[in-house]
Protein backbone atom coordinates (compact mmCIF):
# COMPACT_ATOMS: atom_id res chain seq x y z
CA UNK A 1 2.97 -71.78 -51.13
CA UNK A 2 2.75 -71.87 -46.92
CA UNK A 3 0.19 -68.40 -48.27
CA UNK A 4 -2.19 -70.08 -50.04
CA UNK A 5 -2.06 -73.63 -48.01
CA UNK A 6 -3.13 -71.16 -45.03
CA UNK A 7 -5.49 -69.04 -46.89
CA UNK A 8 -7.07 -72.08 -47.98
CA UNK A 9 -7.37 -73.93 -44.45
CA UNK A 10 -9.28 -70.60 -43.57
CA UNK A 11 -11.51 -70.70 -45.77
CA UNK A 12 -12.50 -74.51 -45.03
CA UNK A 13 -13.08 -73.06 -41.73
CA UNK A 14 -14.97 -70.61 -42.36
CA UNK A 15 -17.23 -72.16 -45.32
CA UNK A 16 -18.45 -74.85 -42.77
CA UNK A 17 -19.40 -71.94 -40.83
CA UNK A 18 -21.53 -70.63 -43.75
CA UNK A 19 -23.17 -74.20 -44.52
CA UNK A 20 -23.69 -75.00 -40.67
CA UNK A 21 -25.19 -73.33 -38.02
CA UNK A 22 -22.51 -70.41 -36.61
CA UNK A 23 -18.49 -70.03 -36.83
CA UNK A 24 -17.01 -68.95 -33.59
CA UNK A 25 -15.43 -66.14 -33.94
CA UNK A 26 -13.01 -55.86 -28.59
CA UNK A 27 -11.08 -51.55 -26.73
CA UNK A 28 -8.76 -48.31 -27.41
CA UNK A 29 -7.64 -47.95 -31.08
CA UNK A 30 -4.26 -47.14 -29.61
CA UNK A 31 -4.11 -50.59 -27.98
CA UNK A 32 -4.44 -51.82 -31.76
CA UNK A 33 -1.30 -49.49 -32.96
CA UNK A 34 0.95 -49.67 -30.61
CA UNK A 35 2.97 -46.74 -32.21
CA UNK A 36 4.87 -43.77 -30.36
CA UNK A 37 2.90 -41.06 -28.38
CA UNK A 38 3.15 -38.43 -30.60
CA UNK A 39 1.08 -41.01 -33.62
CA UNK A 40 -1.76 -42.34 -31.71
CA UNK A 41 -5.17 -41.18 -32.22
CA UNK A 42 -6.54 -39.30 -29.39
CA UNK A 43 -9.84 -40.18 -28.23
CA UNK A 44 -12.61 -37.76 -26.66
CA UNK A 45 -15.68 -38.45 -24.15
CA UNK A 46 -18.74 -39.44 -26.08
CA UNK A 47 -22.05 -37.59 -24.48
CA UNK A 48 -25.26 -40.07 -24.44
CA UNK A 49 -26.63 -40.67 -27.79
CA UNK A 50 -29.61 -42.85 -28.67
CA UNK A 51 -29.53 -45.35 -30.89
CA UNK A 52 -30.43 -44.19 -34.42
CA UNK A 53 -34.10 -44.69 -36.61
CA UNK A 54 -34.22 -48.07 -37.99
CA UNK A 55 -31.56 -49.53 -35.81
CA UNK A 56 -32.43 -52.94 -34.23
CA UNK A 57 -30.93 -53.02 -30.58
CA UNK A 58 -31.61 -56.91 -30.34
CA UNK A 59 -32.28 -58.78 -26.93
CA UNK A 60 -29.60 -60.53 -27.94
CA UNK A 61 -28.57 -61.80 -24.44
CA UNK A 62 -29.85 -65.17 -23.63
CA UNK A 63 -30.85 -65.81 -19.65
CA UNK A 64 -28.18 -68.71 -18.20
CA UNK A 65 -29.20 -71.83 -18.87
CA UNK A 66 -28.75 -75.27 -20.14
CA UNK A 67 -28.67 -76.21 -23.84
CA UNK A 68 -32.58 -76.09 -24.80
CA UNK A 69 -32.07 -80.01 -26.49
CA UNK A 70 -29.65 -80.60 -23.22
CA UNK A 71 -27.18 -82.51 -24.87
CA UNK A 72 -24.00 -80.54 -23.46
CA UNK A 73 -20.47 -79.85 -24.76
CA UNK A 74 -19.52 -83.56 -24.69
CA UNK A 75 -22.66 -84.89 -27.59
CA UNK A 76 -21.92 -85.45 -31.05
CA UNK A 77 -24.81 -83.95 -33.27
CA UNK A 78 -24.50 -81.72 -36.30
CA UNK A 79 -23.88 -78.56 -36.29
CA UNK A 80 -25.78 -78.34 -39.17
CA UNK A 81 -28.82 -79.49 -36.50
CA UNK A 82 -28.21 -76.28 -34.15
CA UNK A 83 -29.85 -73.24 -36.87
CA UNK A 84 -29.28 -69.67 -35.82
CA UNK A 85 -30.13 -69.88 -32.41
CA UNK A 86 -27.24 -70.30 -31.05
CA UNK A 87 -25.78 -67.15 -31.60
CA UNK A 88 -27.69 -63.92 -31.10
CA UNK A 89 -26.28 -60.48 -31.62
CA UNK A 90 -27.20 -57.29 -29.75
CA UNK A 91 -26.86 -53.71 -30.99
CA UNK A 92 -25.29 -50.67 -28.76
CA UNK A 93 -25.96 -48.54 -27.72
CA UNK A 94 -29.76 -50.08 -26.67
CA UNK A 95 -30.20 -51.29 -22.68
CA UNK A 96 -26.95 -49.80 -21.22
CA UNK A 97 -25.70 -52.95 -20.77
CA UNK A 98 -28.19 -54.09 -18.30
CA UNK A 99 -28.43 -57.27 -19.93
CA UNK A 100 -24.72 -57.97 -19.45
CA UNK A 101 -24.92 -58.14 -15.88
CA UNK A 102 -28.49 -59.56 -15.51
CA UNK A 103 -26.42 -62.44 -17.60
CA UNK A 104 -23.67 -62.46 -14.53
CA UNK A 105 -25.89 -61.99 -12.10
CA UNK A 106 -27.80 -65.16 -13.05
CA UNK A 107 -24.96 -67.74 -12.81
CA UNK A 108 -25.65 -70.77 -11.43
CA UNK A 109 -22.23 -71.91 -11.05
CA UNK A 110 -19.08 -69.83 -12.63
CA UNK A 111 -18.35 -66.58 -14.64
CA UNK A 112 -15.02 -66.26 -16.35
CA UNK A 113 -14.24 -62.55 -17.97
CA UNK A 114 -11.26 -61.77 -20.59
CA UNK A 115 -10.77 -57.98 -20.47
CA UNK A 116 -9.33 -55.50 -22.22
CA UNK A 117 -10.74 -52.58 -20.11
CA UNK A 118 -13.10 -53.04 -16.59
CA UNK A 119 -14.10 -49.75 -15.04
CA UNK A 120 -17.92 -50.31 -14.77
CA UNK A 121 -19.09 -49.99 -10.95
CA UNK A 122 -21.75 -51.81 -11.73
CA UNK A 123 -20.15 -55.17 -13.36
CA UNK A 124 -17.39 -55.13 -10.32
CA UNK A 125 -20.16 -55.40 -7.86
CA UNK A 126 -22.15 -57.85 -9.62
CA UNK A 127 -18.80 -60.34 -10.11
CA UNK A 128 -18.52 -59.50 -6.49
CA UNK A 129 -22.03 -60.33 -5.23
CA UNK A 130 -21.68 -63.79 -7.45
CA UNK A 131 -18.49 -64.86 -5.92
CA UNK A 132 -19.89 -63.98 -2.46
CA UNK A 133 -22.98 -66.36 -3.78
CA UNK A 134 -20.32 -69.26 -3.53
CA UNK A 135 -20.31 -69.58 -7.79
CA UNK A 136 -16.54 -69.51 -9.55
CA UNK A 137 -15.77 -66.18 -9.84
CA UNK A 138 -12.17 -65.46 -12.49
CA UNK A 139 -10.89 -62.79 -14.00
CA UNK A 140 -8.15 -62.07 -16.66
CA UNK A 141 -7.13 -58.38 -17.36
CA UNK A 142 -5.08 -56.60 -19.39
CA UNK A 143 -2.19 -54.69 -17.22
CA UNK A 144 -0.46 -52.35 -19.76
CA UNK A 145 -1.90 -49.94 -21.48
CA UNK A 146 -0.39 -47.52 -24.22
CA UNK A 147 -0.58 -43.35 -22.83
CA UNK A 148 -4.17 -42.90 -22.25
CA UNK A 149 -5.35 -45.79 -23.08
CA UNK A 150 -6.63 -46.85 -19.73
CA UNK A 151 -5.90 -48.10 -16.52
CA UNK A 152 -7.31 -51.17 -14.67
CA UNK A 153 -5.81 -51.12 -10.85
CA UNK A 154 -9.01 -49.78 -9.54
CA UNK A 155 -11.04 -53.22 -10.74
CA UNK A 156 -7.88 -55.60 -10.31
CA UNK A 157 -7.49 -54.11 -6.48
CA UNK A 158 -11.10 -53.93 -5.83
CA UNK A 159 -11.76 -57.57 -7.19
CA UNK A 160 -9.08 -58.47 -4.93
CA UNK A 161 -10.90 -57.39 -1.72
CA UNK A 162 -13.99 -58.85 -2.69
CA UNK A 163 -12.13 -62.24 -2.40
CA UNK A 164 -12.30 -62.89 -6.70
CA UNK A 165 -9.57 -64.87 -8.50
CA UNK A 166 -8.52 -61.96 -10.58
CA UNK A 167 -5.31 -62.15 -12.53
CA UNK A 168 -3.20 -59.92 -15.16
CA UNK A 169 -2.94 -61.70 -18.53
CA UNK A 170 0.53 -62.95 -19.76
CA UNK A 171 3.26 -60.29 -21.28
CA UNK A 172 3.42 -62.34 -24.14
CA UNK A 173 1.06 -60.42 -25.74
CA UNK A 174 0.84 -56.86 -26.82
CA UNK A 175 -2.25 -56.41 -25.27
CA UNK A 176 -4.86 -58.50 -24.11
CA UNK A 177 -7.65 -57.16 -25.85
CA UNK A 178 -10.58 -59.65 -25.86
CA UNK A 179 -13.52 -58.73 -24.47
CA UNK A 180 -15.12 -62.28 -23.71
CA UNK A 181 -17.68 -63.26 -20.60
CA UNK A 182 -18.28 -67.29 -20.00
CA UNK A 183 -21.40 -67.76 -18.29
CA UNK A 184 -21.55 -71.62 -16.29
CA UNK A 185 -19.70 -73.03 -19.34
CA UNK A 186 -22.62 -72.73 -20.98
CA UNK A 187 -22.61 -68.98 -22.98
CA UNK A 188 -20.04 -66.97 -23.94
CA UNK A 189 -20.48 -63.54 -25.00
CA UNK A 190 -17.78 -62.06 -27.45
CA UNK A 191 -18.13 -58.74 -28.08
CA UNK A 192 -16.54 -55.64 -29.62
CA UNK A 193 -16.84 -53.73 -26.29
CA UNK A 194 -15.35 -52.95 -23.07
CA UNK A 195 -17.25 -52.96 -19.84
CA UNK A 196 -16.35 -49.54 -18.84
CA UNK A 197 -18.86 -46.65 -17.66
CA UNK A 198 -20.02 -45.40 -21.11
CA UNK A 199 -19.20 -47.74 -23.60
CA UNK A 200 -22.73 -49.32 -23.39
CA UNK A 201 -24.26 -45.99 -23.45
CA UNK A 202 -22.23 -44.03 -25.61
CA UNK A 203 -21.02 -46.53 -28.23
CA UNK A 204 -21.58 -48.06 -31.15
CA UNK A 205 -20.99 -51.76 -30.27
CA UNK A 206 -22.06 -55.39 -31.15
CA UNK A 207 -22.51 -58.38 -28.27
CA UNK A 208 -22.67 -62.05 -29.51
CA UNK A 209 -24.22 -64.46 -27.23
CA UNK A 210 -23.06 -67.60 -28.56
CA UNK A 211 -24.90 -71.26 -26.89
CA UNK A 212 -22.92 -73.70 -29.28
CA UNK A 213 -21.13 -75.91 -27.42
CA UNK A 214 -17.73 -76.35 -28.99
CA UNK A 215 -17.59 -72.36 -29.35
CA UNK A 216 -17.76 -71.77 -25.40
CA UNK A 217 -15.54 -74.82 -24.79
CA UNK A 218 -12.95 -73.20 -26.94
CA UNK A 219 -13.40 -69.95 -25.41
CA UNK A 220 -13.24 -71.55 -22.21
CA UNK A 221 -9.81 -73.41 -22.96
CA UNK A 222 -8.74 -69.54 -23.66
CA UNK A 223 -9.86 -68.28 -20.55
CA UNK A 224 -7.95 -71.26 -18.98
CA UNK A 225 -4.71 -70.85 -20.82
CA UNK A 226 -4.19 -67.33 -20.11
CA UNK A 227 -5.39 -67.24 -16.33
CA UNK A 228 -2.91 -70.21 -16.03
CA UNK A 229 -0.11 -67.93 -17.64
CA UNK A 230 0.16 -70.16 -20.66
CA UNK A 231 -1.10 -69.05 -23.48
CA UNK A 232 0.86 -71.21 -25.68
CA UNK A 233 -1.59 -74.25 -24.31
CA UNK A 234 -4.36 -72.98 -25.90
CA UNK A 235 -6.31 -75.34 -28.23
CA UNK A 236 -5.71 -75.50 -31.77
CA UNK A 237 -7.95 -73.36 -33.91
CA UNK A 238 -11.47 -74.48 -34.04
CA UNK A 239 -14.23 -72.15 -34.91
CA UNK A 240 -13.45 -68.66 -32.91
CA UNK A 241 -10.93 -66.26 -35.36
CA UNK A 242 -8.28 -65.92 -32.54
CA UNK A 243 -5.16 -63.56 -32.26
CA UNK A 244 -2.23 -64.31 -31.93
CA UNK A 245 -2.71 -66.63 -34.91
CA UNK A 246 -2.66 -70.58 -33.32
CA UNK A 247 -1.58 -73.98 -34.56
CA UNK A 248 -3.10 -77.06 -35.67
CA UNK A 249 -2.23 -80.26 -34.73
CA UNK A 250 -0.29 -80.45 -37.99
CA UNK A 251 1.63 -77.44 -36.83
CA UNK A 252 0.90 -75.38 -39.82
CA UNK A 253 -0.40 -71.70 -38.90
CA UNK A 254 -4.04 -70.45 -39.18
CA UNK A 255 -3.85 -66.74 -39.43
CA UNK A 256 -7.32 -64.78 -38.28
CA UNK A 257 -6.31 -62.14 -41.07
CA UNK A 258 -6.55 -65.13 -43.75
CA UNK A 259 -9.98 -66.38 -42.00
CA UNK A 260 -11.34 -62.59 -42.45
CA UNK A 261 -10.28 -62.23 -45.99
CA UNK A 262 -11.22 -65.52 -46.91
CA UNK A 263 -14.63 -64.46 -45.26
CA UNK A 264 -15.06 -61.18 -46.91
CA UNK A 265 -13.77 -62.59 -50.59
CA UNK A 266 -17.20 -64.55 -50.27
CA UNK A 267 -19.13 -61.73 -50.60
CA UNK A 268 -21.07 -61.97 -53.71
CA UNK A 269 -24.25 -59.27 -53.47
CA UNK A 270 -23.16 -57.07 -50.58
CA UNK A 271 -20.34 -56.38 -48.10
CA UNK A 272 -21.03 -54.06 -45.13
CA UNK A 273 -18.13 -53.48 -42.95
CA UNK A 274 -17.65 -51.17 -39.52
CA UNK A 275 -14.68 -51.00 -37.76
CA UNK A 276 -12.90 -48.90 -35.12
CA UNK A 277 -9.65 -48.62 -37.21
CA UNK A 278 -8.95 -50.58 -40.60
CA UNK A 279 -5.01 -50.41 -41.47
CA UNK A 280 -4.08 -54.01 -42.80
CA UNK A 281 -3.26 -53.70 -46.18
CA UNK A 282 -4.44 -57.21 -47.10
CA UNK A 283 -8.06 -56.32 -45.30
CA UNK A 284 -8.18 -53.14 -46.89
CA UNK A 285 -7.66 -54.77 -50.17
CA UNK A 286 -9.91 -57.31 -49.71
CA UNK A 287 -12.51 -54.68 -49.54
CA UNK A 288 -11.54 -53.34 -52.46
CA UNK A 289 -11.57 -56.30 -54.48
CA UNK A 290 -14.77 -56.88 -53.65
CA UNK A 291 -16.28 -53.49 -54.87
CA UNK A 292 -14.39 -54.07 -58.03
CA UNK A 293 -16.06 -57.06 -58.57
CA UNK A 294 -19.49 -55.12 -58.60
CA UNK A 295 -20.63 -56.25 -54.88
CA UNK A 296 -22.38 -53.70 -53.10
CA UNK A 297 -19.86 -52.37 -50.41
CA UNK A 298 -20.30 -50.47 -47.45
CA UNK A 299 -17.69 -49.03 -45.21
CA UNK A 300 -18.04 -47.27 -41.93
CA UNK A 301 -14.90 -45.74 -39.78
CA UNK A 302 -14.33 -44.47 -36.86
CA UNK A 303 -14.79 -40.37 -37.47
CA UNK A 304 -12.59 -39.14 -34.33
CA UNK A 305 -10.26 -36.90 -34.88
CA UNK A 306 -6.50 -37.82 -35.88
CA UNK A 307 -5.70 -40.90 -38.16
CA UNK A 308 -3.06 -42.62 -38.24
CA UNK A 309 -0.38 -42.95 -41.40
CA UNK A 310 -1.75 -46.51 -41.46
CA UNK A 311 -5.29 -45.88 -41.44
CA UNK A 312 -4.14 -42.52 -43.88
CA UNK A 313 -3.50 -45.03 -46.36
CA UNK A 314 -6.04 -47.36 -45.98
CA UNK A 315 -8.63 -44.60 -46.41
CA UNK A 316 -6.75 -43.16 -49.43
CA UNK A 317 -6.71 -46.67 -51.15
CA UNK A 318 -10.57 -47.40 -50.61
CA UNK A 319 -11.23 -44.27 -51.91
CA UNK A 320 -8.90 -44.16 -54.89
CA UNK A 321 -10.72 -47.57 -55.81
CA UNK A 322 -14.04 -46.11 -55.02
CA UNK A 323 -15.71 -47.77 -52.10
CA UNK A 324 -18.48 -46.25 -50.54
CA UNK A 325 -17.07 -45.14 -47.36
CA UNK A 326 -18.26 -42.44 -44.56
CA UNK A 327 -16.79 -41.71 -40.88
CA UNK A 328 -19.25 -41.59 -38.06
CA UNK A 329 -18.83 -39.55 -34.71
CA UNK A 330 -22.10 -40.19 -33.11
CA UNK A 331 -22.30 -42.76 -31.68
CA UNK A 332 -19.05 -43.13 -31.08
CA UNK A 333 -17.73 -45.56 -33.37
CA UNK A 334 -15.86 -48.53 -31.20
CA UNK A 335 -17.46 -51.64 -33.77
CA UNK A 336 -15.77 -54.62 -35.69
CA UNK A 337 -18.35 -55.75 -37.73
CA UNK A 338 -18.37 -57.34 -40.86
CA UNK A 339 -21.57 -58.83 -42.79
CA UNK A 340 -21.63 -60.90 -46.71
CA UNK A 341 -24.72 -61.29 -48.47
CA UNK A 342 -26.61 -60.15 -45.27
CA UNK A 343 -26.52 -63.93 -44.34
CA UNK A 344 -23.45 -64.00 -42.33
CA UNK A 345 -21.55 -61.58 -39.47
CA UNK A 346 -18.23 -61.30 -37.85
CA UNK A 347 -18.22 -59.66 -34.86
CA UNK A 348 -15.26 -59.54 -32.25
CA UNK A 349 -12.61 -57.43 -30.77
CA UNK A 350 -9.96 -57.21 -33.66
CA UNK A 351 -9.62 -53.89 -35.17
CA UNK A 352 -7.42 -54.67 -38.84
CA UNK A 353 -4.77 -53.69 -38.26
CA UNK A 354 -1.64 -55.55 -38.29
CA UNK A 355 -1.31 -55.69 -34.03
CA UNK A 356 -4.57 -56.57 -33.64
CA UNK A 357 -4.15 -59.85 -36.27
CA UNK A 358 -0.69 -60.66 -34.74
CA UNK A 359 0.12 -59.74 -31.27
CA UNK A 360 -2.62 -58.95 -29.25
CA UNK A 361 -4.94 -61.45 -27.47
CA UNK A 362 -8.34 -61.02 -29.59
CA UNK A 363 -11.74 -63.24 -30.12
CA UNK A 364 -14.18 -62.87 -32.75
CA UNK A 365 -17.10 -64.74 -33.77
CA UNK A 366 -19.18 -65.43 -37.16
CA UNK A 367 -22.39 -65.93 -37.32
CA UNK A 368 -24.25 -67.84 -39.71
CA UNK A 369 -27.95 -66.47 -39.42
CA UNK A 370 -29.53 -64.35 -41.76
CA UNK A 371 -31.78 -62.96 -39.26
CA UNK A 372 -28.30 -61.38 -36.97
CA UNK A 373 -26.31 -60.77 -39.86
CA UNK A 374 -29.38 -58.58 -41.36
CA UNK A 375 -29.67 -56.71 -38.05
CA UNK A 376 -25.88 -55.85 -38.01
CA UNK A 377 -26.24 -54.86 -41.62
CA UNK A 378 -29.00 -52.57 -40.95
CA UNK A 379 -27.06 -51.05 -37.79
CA UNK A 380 -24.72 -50.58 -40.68
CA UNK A 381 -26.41 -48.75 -43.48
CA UNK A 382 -28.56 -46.72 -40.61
CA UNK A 383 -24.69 -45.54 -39.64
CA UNK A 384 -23.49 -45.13 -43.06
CA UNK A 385 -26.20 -43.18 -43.92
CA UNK A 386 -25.63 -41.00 -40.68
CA UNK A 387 -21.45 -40.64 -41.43
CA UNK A 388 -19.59 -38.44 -43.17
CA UNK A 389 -18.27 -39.02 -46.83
CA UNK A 390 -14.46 -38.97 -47.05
């Protein structure tokens, strides 16, 4: 019963995403497992690799800015009002993620950064020049990190002399594995990737600039509660799919695995769906109850070398049922994507898998624009059509 009262709140959440303007909703694939050494996927260096014919990179990256109808976080107007533009998606790998920090670099008064992984020389200076500019200058990352999966004392220490508020997010979580920038309160970028060194040149990733008001607040009030330490005061879901999975004010649980089903059970024509690592078993057969109700699926996967048992038997199921699927190894495939009808996209930093849905600090994004959700589905096929059959 507590199942389908939850599944069903999703949905309402995620259908007034799909009749308004945008639904609010990203790292190592061993950060998603968290299983023993001797399990985890290992991952290799990517060399540069352009992005592929037909692929639309996408500006995607709005300068800072007010609101264009100026009207702030605090107006009431309907979101039904606010169209597409308020979310914008760009493709990777496109500008090297020179848009990123032109975005930083052009605060006017405060950047805020959830992240999973920071090793970019590049994005350390610039949150160092913008702090030395007198703006707001905070920063949450993620301390632990499973063998290999990273390390971020170089950025923590180096923030530290530059005189930036930089903090380690709480040990409540597995890992904090959002990969969210906040822009003067007035942008938030959600994305599926980290800002390291090569993950803007070498990956395939997605970066959603969302403008709507009550989707930065709420990622704001996130930023807040875990650079405070208390994660537990974070607001009650609104529009961003969040992990771990929140409370309403009526205290009954919102899961982000029962907002992505929900989503991709919607799919009537098409589903397209690319992802790092897929090993939740009610994900995986979400997919699969979609191709068996004659929509036209898509699957891309991550084609590095080593699975998983998890993802083992995700693949084997999606195959068995025969879904369309192919693994990719160039670019290298770091997505979470996932696009119905071609009108509306997820993207975010959950990988499905069960740690990912559960324990780990995550934020994800859907927007409801035909024109963004066709470019990530045409990133998409261009990949598919690239990959590997299993």
């Amino acid at each position: 019963m507590n199942a389908t009262r939850n599944r069903a709140r999703a949905w309402h959440i995620i259908r007034g995403a799909l009749l308004c303007a945008v639904v609010a909703a990203s790292g190592c694939n061993q950060a998603e497992l968290v299983q023993p050494p001797g399990q985890q996927r290992q991952r290799g260096a990517n060399g540069v690799d352009p992005s592929p014919s037909g692929v639309d990179s996408g500006a995607g990256i709005p300068a800072p800015g007010p609101d264009s109808d100026g009207t702030g976080v605090g107006a009431s107007r309907s979101r039904a009002t606010e169209g597409s533009a308020k979310i914008t998606i760009q493709v990777q790998p496109s500008d090297g993620g020179a848009a990123v920090e032109a975005l930083i670099r052009g605060a006017k008064s405060s950047v805020h950064v959830m992240m999973y992984l920071l090793t970019n020389s590049r994005v350390i200076d610039a949150l160092g020049d913008v702090h030395d500019a007198g703006k707001e200058v905070k920063v949450v990352l993620n301390k632990t990190f499973p063998p290999g999966g990273g390390d971020n004392t170089s950025a923590y220490r180096t923030l530290q002399q530059r005189g930036v508020s930089v903090v380690y997010a709480p040990e409540t979580f597995a890992y904090s594995h959002a990969k969210a920038v906040i822009v003067d309160r007035d942008v938030a970028l959600i994305m599926t990737m980290n800002l390291t060194q090569t993950s803007a040149r070498n990956n395939r990733e997605y970066i959603a600039a969302d403008r709507d008001p009550a989707d930065v607040a709420e990622c704001e009030a996130l930023f807040e509660a875990d650079y405070a330490g208390t994660p537990e005061a974070a607001p009650a879901p609104g529009h961003l799919v969040v992990s771990p999975p929140r409370r309403d004010a009526n205290r009954e649980g919102i899961h982000p695995r029962d907002a992505l089903v929900s989503f991709i059970d919607q799919a009537k024509a098409s589903l397209d769906v690319e992802v790092q690592s897929l090993s939740d078993t009610a994900i995986t057969r979400a997919i699969v109850a979609a191709h068996g109700r004659s929509v036209a699926v898509r699957v891309v996967l991550s084609g590095a070398p080593g699975v998983t048992p998890g993802e083992a038997a995700a693949m084997t199921a999606l195959k068995s049922a025969g879904v369309p699927v192919r693994t990719l190894v160039e670019p290298y495939m770091h997505a979470k994507a996932v696009v119905v009808d071609g009108r509306a996209a997820y993207v975010g930093s959950h990988n499905f898998t069960p740690t990912a849905l559960t324990r780990n600090r995550e934020i994800g994004v859907v927007a409801a624009s035909t024109d963004e959700a066709q470019k990530v589905s045409r990133t998409i096929a261009a990949d598919f059509d690239a990959g590997q059959a299993l």
